[in-house]
Protein backbone atom coordinates (compact mmCIF):
# COMPACT_ATOMS: atom_id res chain seq x y z
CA UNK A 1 -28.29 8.44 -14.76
CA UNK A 2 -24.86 6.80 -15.84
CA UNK A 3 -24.01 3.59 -15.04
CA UNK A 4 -21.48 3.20 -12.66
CA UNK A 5 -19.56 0.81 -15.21
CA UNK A 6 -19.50 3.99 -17.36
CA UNK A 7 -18.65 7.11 -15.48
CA UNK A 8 -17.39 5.87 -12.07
CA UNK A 9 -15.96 8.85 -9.50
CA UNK A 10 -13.64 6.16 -7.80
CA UNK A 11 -11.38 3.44 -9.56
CA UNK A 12 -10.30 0.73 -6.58
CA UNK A 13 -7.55 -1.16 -8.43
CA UNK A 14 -5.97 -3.98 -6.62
CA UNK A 15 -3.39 -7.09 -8.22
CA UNK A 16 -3.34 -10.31 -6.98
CA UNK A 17 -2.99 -14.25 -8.56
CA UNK A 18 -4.77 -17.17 -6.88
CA UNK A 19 -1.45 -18.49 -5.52
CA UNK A 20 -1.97 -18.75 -1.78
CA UNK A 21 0.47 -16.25 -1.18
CA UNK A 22 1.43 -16.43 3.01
CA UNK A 23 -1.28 -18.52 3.50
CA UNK A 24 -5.28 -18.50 3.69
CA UNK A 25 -5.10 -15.97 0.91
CA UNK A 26 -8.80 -16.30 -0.35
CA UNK A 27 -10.17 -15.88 2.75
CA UNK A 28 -8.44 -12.60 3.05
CA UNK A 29 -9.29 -11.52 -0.67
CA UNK A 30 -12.96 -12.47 -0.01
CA UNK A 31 -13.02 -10.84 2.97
CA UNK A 32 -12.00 -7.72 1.04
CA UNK A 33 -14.41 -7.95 -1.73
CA UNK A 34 -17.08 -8.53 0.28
CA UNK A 35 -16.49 -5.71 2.65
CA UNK A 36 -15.78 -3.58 -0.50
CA UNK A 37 -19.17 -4.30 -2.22
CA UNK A 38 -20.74 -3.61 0.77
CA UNK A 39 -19.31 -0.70 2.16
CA UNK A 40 -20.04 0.83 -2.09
CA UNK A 41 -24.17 -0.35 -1.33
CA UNK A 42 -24.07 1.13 2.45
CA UNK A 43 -22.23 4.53 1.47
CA UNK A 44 -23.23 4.67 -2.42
CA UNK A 45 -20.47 5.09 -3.75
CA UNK A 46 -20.06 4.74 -7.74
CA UNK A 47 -16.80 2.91 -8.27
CA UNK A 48 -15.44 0.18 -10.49
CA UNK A 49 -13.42 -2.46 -8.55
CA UNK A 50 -10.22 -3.30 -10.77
CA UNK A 51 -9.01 -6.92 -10.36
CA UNK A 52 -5.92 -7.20 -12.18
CA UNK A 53 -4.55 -11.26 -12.06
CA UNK A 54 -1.09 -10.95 -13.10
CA UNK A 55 0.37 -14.61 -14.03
CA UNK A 56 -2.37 -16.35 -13.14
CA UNK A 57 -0.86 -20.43 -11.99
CA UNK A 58 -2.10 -22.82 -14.73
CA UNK A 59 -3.34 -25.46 -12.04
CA UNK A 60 -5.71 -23.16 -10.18
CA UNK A 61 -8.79 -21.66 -10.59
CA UNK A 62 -9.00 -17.71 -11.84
CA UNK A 63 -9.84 -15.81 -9.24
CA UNK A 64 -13.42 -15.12 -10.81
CA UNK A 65 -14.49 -18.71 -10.17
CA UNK A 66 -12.47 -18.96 -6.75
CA UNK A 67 -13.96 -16.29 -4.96
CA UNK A 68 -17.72 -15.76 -4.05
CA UNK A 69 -19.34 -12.54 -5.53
CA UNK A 70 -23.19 -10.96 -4.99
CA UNK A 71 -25.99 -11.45 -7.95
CA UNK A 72 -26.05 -7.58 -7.91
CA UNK A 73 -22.77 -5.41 -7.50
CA UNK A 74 -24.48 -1.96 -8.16
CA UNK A 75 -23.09 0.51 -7.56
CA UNK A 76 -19.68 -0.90 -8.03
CA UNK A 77 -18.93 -2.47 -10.99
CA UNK A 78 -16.07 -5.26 -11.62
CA UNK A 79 -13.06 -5.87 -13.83
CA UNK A 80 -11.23 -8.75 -13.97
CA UNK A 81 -7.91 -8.14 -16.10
CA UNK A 82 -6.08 -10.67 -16.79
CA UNK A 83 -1.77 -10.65 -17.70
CA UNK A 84 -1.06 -14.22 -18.82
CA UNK A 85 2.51 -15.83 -18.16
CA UNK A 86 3.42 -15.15 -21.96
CA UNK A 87 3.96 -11.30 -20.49
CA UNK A 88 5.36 -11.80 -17.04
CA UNK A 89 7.91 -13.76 -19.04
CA UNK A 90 9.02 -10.36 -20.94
CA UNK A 91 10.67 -8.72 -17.61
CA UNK A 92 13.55 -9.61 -16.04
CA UNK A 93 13.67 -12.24 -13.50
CA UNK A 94 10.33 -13.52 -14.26
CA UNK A 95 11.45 -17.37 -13.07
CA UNK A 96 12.10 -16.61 -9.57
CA UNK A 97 9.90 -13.47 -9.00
CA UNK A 98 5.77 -14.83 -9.95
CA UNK A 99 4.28 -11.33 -9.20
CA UNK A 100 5.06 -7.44 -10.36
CA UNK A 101 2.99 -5.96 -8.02
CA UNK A 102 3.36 -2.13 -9.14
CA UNK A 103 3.84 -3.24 -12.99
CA UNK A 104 0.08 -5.34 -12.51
CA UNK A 105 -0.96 -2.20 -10.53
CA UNK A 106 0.20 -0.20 -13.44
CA UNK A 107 -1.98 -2.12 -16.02
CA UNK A 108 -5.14 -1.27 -13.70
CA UNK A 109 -4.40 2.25 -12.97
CA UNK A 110 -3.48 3.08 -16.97
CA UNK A 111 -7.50 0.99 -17.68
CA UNK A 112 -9.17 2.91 -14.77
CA UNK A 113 -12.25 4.75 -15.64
CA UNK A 114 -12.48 6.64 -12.63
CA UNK A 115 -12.09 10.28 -12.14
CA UNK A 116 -9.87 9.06 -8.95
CA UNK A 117 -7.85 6.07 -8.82
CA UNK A 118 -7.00 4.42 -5.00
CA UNK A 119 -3.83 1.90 -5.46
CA UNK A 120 -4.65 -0.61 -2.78
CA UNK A 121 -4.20 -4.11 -1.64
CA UNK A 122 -6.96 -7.60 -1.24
CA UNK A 123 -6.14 -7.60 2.46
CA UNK A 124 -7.75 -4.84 3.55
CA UNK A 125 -10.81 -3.72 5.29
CA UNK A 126 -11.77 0.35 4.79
CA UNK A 127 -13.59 2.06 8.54
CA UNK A 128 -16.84 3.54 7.40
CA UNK A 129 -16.19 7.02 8.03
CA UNK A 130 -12.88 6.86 5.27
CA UNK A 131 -15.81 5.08 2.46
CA UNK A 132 -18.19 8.30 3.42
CA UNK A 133 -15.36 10.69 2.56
CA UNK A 134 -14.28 8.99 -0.40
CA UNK A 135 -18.06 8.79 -1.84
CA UNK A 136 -18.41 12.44 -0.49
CA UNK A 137 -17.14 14.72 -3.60
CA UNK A 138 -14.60 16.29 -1.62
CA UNK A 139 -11.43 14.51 -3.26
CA UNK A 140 -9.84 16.97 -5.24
CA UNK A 141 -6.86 17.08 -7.73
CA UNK A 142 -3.66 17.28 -7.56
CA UNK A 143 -3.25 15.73 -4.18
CA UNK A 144 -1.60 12.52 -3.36
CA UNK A 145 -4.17 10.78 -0.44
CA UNK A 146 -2.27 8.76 2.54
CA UNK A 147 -3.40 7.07 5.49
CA UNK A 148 -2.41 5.11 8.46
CA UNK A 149 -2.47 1.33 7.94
CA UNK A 150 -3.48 -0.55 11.49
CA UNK A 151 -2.23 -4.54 11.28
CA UNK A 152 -4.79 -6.65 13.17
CA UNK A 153 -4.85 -10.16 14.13
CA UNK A 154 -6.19 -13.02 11.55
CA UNK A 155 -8.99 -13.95 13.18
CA UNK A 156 -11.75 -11.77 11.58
CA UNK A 157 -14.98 -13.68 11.33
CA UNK A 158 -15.83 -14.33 7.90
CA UNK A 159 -19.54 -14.89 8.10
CA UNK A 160 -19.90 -11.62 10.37
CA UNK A 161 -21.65 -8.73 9.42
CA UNK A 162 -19.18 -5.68 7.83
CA UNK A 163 -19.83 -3.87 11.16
CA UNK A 164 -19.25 -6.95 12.97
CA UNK A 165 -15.48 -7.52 11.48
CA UNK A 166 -14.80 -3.85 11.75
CA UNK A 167 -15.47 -3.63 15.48
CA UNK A 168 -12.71 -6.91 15.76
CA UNK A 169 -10.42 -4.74 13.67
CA UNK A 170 -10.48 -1.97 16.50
CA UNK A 171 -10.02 -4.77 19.26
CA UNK A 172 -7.15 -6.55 17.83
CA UNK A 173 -4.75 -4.27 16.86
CA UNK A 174 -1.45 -5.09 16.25
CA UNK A 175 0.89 -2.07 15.24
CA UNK A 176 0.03 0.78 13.11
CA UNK A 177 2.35 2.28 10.18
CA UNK A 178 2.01 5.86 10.95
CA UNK A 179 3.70 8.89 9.62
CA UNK A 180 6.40 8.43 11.89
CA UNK A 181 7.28 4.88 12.28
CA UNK A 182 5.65 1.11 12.96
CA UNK A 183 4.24 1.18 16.60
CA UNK A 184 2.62 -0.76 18.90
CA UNK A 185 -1.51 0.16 20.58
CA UNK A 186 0.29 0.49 23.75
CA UNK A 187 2.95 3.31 21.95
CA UNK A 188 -0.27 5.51 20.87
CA UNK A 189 -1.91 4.74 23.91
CA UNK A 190 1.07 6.56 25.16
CA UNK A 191 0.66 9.51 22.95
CA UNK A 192 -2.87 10.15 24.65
CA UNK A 193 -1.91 8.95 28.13
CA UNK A 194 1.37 10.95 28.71
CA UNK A 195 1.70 14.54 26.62
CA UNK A 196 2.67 15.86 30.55
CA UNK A 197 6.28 17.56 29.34
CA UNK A 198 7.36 20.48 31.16
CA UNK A 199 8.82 21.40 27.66
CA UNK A 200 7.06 21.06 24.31
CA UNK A 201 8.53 17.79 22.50
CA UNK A 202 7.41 17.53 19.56
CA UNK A 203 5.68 14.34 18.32
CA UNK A 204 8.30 12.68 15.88
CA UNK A 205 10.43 13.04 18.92
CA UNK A 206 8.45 11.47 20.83
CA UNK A 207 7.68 8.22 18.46
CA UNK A 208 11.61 8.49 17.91
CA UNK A 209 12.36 7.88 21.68
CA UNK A 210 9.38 5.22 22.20
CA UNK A 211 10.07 3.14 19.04
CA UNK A 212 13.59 3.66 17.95
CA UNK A 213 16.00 4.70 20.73
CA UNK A 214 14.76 2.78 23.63
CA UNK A 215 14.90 -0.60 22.28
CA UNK A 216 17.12 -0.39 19.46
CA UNK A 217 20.17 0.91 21.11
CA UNK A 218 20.44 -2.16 23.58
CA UNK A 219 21.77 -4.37 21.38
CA UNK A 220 21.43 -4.39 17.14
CA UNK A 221 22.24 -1.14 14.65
CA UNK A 222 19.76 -1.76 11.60
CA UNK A 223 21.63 -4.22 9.84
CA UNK A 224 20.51 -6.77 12.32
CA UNK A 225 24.41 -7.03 13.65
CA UNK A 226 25.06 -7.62 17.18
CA UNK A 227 27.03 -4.43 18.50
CA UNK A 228 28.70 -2.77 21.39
CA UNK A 229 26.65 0.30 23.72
CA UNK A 230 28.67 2.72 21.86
CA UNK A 231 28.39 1.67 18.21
CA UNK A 232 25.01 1.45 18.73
CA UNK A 233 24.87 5.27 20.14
CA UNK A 234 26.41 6.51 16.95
CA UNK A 235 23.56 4.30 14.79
CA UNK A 236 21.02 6.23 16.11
CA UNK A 237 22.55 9.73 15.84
CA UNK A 238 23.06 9.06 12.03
CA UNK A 239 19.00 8.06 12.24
CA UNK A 240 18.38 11.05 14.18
CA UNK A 241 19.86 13.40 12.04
CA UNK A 242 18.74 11.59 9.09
CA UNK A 243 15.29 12.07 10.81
CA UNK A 244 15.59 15.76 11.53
CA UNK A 245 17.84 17.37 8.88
CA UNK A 246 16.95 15.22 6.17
CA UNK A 247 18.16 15.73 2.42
CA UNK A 248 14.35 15.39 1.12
CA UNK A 249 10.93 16.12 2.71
CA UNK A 250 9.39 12.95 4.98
CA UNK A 251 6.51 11.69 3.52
CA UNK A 252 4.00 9.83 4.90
CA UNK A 253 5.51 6.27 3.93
CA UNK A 254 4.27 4.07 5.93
CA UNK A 255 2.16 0.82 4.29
CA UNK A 256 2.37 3.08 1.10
CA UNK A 257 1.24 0.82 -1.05
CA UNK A 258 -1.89 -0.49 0.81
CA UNK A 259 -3.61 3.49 0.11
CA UNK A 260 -2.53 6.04 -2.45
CA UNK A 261 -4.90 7.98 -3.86
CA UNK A 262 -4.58 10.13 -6.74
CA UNK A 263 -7.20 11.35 -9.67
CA UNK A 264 -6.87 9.12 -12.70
CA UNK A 265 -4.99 12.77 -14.68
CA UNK A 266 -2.04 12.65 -12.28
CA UNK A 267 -1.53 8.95 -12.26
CA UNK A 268 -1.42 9.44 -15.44
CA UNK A 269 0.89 12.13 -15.70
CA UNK A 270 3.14 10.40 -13.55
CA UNK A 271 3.07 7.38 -15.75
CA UNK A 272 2.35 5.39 -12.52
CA UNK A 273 4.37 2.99 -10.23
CA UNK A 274 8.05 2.80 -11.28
CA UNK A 275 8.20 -0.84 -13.54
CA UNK A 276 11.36 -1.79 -12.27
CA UNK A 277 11.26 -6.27 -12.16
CA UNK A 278 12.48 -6.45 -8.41
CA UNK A 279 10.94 -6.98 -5.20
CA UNK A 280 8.01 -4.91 -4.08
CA UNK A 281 9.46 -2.93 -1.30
CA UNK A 282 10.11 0.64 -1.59
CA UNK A 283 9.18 1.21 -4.58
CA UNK A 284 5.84 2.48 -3.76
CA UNK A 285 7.45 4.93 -1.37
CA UNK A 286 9.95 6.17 -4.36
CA UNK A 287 6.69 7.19 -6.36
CA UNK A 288 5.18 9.02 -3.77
CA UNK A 289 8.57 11.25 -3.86
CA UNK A 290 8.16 11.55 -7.37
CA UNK A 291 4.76 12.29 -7.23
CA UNK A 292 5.75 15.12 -4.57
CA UNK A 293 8.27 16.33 -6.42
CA UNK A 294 6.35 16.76 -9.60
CA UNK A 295 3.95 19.20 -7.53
CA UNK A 296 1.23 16.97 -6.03
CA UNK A 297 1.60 17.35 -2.19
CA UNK A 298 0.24 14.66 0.27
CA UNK A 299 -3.42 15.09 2.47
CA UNK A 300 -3.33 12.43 5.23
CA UNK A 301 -6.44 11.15 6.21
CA UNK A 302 -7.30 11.57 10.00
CA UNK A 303 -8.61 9.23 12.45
CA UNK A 304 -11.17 7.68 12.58
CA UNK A 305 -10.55 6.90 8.69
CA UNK A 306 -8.43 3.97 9.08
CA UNK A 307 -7.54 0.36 6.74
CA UNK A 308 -7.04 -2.32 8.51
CA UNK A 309 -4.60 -4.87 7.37
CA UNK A 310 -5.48 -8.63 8.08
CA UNK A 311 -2.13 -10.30 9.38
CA UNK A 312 -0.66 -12.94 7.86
CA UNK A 313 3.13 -14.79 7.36
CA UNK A 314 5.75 -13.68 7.65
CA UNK A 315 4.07 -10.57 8.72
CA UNK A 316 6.41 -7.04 9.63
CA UNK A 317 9.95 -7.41 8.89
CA UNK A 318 12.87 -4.84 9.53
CA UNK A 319 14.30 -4.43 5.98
CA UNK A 320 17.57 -5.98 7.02
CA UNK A 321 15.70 -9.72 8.04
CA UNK A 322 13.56 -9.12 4.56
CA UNK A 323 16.72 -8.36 2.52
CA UNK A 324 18.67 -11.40 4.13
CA UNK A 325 15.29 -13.33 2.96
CA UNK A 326 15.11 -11.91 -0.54
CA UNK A 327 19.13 -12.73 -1.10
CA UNK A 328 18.50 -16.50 0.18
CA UNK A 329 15.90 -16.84 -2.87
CA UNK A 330 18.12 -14.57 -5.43
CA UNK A 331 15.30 -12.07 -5.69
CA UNK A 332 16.91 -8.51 -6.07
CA UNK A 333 15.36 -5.31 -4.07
CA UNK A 334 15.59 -1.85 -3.79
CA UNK A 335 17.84 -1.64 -0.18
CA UNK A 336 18.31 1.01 2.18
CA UNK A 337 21.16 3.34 0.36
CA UNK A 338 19.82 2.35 -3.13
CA UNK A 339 16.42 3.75 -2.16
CA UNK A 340 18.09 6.96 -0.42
CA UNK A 341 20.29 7.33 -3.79
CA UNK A 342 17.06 7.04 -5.71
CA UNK A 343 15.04 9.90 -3.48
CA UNK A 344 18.00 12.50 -3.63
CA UNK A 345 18.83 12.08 -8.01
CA UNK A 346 14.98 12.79 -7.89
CA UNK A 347 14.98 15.82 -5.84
CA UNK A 348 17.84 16.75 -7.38
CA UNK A 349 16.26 17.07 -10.69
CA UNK A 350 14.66 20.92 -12.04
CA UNK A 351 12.29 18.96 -14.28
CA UNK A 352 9.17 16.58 -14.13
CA UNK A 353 10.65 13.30 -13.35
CA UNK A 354 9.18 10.14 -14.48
CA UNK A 355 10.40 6.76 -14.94
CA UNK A 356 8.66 4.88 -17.12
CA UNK A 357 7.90 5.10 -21.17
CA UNK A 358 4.76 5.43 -22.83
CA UNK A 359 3.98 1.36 -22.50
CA UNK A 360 3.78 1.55 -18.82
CA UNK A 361 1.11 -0.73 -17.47
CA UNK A 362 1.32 -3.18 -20.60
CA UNK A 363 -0.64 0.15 -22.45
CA UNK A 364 0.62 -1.35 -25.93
CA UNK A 365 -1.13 -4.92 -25.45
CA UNK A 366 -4.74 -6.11 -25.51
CA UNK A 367 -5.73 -7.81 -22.58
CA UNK A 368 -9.07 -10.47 -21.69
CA UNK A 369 -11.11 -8.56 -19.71
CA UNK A 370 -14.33 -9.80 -17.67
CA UNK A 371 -16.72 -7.35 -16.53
CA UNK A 372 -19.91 -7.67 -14.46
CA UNK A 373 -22.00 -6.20 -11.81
């Protein structure tokens, strides 16, 4: 039999620099790991775990000596690959912005030896049932893999058994980035408690009325400004058509970047994450419209396969309070029209669209590499 090293079915590639980013950031990552080792022993499922450390700060430890990791790995192999500051510095912005998350991404997802490839984050914990499926055989090509991303509180107990700290996940749930928006347990609660309609509404309505129209009309449009009753009406009739007739198909987008899924060929094809050197946020949704658009249609993964996202600072923001954030530092993003600008040239386009050149992911530099398992 092949080692796992060798001819893994499942690439896990994650980026991430020891720089106690919103706080208690090891714990999270080691919660991660471990539960990722574990759940790849309990489920045996042959899979490389892809570390990439993208600027790694000079003062601290890598993250191979600051985390904890088991004598024996098997069946999942690691990577450790390391970007040193010498190539952060190349892109644009590199003094205020530490971290390319989809360009470090990129560099893992070009290396990956898998015959899939699952983009993910180090603060996550994966339910049981979604490891089965994914060691099950049944992903298939040419499909772009979503899920629902459930926030939970901080508190998970590190020394607890993987069962243990998954059972606390399904008690202390916070929101959950569904297809349709960010809601609350008490929202989907709703969803099971109160389908009585003498008319059949359908679901997005539903969510849109819960989450969107009953507490965002009283008193802010989504810029964050303070407005009048009627102002606010005409907000939400631009989001409803917007919502309803839109320009491009709706995606599952929410937490995009915590679970995409893809085999290793159409990553490839794609030429990954688009490497542009701003702020994380919406890029990762951009790709999975490209991805779309070049032909690879989404699956979303049903309940009860779920990730759970440990909480931390500042936690989730409305994009007007992050942009107002980002612009206090000088870090430049991809905002609201820019992104819808961005979805409609791509849809616009008769042709494969893709955004980056053949060096995407660093592909034309050697990097250190540290391997074990």
């Amino acid at each position: 039999m092949e080692k796992s090293s060798q001819n893994p079915k499942l690439s896990i590639v994650v980026a991430a620099r020891n720089d106690e980013h919103a706080g208690d950031f090891l714990r999270r990552m080691q919660i991660f790991v471990t539960g990722m080792l574990q759940h790849a022993k309990i489920h045996n499922l042959n899979s490389e775990l892809v570390i990439v450390e993208w600027n790694p700060p000079a003062e601290r430890q890598r993250l191979r000596e600051a985390l904890a990791w088991p004598k024996n790995t098997d069946p999942c192999s690691i990577r450790i690959i390391e970007v040193p500051n010498r190539l952060h510095r190349l892109y644009k912005n590199a003094d205020r912005l530490l971290f390319y998350q989809w360009i470090a991404k990129n560099v893992g997802i070009r290396r990956a030896r898998g015959r899939f490839v699952l983009a993910t984050n180090v603060d996550l914990l994966f339910s049981h049932e979604l490891v089965e499926f994914l060691a099950s055989g049944k992903l298939v090509p040419k499909a772009m893999y979503r899920i629902d991303r459930y926030d939970v509180r901080s508190g998970i107990p590190t020394n607890a058994s993987l069962t243990e700290q998954l059972d606390y996940c399904a008690r202390n749930i916070i929101r959950v980035n569904a297809r349709e928006d960010v809601v609350s347990p008490d929202v989907l609660d709703a969803l099971e408690r109160e389908p009585k309609f003498r008319l059949k509404v359908p679901r997005t309505l539903y969510m849109f009325w819960r989450t969107r129209f009953r507490s965002r009309l009283r008193t802010r449009d989504y810029l964050g400004m303070e407005t009048t009753h009627h102002s606010a009406l005409q907000v939400q009739m631009r989001y409803l058509k917007r919502h309803f007739c839109p320009p491009f198909p709706l995606l599952h987008l929410g937490a995009a970047g915590d679970f995409t899924l893809l085999s290793r060929e159409d990553w490839r094809s794609l030429g990954g994450y688009p490497e542009l050197p701003i702020h994380a946020v919406n890029l990762d949704s951009v790709f999975c419209h490209i991805a779309y658009h070049n032909g690879i249609p989404e699956r979303v993964l049903q309940d009860p396969m779920r990730i759970y996202h440990i909480e931390h600072e500042p936690g989730w923001l409305p994009q007007w309070q992050l942009k107002a954030r980002l612009d206090a530092a000088g870090i430049p993003m991809l905002n609201g029209n820019e992104y819808i600008s961005w979805i409609n040239r791509i849809y616009k386009e008769k042709r494969l669209v893709v955004t980056n050149g053949p060096d995407w992911g660093l592909g034309e530099h050697a990097l250190l590499e540290s391997t074990f398992n």
